[in-house]
Protein backbone atom coordinates (compact mmCIF):
# COMPACT_ATOMS: atom_id res chain seq x y z
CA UNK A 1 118.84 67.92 27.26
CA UNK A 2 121.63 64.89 27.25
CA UNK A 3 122.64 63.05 30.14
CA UNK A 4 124.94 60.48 31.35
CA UNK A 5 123.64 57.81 33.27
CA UNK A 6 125.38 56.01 35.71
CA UNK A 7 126.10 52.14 35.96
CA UNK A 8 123.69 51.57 38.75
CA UNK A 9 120.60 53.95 36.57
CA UNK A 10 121.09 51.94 33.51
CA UNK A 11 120.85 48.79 35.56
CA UNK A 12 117.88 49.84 37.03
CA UNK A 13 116.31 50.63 34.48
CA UNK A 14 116.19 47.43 32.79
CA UNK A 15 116.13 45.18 35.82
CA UNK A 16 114.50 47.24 38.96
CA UNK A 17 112.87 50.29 37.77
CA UNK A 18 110.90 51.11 41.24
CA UNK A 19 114.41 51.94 42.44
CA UNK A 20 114.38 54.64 40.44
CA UNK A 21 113.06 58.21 41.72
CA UNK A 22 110.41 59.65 39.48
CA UNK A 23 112.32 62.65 38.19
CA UNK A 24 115.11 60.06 37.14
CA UNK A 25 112.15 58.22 35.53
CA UNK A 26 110.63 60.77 33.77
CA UNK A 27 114.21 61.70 32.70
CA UNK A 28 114.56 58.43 31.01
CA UNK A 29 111.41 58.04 29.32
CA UNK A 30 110.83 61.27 27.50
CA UNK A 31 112.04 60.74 24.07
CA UNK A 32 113.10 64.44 24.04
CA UNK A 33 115.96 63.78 26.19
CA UNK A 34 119.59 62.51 24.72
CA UNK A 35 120.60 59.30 27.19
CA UNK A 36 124.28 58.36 27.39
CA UNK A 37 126.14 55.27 29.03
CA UNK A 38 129.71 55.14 29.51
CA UNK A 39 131.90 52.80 28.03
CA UNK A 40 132.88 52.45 31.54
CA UNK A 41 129.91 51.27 32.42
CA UNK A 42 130.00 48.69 30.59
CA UNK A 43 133.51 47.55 32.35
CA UNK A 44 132.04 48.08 35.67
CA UNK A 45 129.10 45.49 35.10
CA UNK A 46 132.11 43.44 33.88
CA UNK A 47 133.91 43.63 36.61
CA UNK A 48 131.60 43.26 39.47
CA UNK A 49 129.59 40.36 37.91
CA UNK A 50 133.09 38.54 37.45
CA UNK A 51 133.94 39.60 41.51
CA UNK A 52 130.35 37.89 41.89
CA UNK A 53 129.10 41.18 43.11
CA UNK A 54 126.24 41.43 40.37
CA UNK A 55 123.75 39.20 39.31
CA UNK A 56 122.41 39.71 35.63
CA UNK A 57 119.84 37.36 34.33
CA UNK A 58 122.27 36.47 31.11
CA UNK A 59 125.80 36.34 30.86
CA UNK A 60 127.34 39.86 30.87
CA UNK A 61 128.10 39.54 27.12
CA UNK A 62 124.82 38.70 26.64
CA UNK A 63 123.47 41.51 28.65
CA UNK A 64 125.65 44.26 27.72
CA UNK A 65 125.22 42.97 23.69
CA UNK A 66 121.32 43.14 24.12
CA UNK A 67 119.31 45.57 21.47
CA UNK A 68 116.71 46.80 24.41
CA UNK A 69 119.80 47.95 26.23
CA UNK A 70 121.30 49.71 23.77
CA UNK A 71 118.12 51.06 21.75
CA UNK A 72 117.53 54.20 24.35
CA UNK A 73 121.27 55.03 25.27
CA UNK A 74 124.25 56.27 23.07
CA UNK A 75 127.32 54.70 23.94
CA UNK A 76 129.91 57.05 25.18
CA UNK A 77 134.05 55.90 24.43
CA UNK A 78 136.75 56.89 26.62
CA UNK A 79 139.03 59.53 25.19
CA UNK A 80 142.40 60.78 26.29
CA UNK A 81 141.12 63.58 27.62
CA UNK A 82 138.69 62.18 29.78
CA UNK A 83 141.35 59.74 30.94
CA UNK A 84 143.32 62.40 31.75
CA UNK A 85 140.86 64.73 33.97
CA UNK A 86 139.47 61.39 35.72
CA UNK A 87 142.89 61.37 36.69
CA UNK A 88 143.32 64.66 37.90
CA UNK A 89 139.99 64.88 39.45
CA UNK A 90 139.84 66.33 43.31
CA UNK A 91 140.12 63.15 45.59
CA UNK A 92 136.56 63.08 46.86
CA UNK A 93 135.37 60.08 45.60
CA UNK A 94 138.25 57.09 44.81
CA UNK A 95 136.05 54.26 42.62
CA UNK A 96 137.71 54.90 39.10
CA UNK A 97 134.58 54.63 37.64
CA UNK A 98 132.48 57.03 39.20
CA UNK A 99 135.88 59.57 38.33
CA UNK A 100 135.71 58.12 35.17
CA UNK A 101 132.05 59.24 34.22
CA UNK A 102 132.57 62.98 36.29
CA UNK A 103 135.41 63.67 33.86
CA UNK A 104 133.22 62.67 30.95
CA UNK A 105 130.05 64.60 32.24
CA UNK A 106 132.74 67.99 32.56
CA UNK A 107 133.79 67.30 29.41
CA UNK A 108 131.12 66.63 27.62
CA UNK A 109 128.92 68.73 29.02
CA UNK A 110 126.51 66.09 30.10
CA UNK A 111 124.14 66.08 33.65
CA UNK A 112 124.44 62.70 35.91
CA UNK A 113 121.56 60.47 36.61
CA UNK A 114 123.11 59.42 39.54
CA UNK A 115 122.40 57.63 43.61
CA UNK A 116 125.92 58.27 44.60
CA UNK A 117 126.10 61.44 46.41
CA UNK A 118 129.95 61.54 45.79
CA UNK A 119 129.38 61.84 42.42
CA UNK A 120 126.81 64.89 42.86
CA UNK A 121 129.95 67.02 45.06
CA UNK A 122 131.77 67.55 42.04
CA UNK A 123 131.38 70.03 39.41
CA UNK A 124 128.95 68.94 37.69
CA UNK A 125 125.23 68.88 36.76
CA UNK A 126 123.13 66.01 38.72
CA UNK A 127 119.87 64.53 38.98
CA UNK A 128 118.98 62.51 42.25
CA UNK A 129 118.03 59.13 40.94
């Protein structure tokens, strides 16, 4: 099975794992299992470590750059199309990139490891994390 994680799952899973719910860990550590991150992501850690909202223990270049980070996930780019549905998504949840990485879960067929309970609501596979 392949899923997306979200920005907050992929943090935690490097930094504070015992946030994570055991289904979303067993998710994560069977090898069996395709794990995606969002180039969005990726912006988001950007963005909030910049706003001083996250603290990583590197610079984000650094972080984001670092092999362990990368050696479990496949990086997922933004397309047109999924620019275009995140846009046209139904208004329930406004942060562009949670909208972001529901259009690329539709469109790629990919289930959410996901907290955010906004994200769950839309159409879309989801796994409490």
């Amino acid at each position: 099975m392949s899923y997306l994680l979200d920005t907050n799952v992929w943090l935690w899973m490097w930094n504070e794992p015992e946030n994570l719910r055991s289904e979303a860990r067993q998710i994560i550590e069977d090898p069996a299992h395709a794990l995606f991150v969002s180039a969005v992501s990726a912006w988001e850690i950007a963005t909030k470590a910049a706003a001083g909202r996250l603290t990583l223990p590197t610079s984000v270049g650094e972080w984001l750059a670092d092999p362990r980070h990368l050696a479990e996930v496949t990086q997922l780019p933004i397309t047109f199309a999924h620019a275009s549905r995140a846009g046209t998504l139904p208004a329930i949840h406004r942060d562009p990139f949670d909208r972001m990485l529901v259009a690329q879960a539709q469109i790629e067929h990919l289930t959410v490891v996901t907290a955010d309970a906004q994200v769950a609501s839309y159409d879309i596979q989801a796994v409490r994390a």
